[in-house]
Protein backbone atom coordinates (compact mmCIF):
# COMPACT_ATOMS: atom_id res chain seq x y z
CA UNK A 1 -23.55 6.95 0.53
CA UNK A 2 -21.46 4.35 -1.07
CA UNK A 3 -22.13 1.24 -2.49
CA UNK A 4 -20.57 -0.40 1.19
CA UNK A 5 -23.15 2.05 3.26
CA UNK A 6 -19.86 4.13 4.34
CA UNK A 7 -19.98 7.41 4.45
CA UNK A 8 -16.94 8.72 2.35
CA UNK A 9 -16.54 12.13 4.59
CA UNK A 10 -16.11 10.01 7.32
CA UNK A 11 -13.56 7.93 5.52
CA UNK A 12 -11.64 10.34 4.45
CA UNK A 13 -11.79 11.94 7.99
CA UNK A 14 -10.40 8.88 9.50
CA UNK A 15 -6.97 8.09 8.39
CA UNK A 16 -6.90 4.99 10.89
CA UNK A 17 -8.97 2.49 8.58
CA UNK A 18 -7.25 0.36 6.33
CA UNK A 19 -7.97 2.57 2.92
CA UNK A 20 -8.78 5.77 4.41
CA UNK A 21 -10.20 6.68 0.42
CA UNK A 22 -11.38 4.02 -0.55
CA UNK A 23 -14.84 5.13 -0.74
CA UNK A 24 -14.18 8.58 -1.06
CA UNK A 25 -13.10 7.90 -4.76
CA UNK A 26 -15.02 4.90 -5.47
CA UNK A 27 -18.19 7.40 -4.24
CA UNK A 28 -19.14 9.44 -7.54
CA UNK A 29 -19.11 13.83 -6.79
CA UNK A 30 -22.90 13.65 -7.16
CA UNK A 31 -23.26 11.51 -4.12
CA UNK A 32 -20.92 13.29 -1.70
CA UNK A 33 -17.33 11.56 -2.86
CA UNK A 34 -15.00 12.48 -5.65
CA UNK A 35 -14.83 9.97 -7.99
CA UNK A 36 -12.15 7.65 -9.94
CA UNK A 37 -10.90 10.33 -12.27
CA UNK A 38 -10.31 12.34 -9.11
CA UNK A 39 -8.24 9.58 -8.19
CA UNK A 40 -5.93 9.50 -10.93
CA UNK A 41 -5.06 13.18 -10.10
CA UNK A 42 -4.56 12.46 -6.50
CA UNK A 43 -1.95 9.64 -7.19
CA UNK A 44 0.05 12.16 -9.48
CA UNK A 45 -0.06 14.54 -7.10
CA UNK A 46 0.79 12.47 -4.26
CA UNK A 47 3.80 11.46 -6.42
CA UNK A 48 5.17 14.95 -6.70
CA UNK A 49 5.65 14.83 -3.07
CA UNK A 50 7.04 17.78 -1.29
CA UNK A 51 8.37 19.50 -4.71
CA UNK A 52 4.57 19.79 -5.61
CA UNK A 53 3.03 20.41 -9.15
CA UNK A 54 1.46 23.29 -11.32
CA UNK A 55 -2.09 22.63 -13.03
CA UNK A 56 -0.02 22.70 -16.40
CA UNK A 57 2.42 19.38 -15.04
CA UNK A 58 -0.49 17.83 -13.44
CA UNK A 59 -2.46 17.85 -16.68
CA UNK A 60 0.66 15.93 -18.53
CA UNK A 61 1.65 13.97 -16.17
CA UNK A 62 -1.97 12.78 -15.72
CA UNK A 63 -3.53 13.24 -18.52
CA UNK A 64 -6.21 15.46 -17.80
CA UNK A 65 -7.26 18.60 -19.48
CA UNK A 66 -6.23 21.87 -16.92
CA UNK A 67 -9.91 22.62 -16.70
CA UNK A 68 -10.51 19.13 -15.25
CA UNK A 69 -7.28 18.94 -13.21
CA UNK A 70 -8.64 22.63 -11.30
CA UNK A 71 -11.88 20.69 -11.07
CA UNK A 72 -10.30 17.80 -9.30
CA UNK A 73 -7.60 19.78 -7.12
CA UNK A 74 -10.48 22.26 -5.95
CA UNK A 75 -12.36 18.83 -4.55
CA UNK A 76 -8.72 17.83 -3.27
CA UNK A 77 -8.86 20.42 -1.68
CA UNK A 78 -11.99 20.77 -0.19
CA UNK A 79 -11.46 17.26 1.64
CA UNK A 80 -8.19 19.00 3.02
CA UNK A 81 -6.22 16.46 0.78
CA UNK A 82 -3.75 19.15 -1.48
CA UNK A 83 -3.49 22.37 -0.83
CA UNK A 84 -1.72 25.37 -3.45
CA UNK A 85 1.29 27.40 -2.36
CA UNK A 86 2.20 30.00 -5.14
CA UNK A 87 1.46 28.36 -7.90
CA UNK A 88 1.80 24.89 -7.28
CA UNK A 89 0.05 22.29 -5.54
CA UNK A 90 0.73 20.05 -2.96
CA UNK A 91 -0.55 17.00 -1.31
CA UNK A 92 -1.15 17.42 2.37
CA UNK A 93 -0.19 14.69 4.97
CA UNK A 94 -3.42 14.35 6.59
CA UNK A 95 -3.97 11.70 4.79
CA UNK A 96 -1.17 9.96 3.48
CA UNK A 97 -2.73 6.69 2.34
CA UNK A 98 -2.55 5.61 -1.32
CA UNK A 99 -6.21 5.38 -2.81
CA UNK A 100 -5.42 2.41 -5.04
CA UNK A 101 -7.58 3.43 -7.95
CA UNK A 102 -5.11 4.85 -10.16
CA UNK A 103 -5.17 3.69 -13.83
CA UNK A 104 -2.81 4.19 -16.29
CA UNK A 105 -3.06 7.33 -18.31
């Protein structure tokens, strides 16, 4: 649990609350969310939008190493928030709204 009591599965399963990820990336990966850094590599997915990315362009355009990035997009994944086609990935549009927790690189 969060900080706020939320759970951060059920945020992220319900896209109808005002930050729908909010506390799944404020929520640390030992306690059941994925964490700020995680953050950072959904907003650079999320700004490839429907052209996508590979690990490699995630990593410099996020700053990440590619082990971290595969770390991140696996957990992406797993919350049904990017998914990979070939060899890029994508965001998915389940939930579209911006986590707000991005920091500069």
């Amino acid at each position: 649990m969060s900080s706020s009591g939320a759970d951060p599965v059920a945020a992220a399963a319900d896209p109808s609350g005002p930050e729908p990820h909010h506390d799944l990336f404020r929520t640390s990966a030992r306690n059941g969310g994925l964490g700020l850094p995680a953050a950072r590599t959904w907003d650079g997915l999320r700004a490839t939008a429907q052209a996508g990315a590979t690990l490699e362009e995630l990593s410099a355009a996020v700053g990440f190493t590619p082990p971290t990035i595969a770390k991140h997009l696996k957990a992406l994944a797993a919350f049904r928030l990017a998914e990979q086609r070939g060899p890029r990935w994508h965001p998915t549009d389940t939930h579209p709204a911006p986590s707000g927790t991005a920091a500069a690189p």
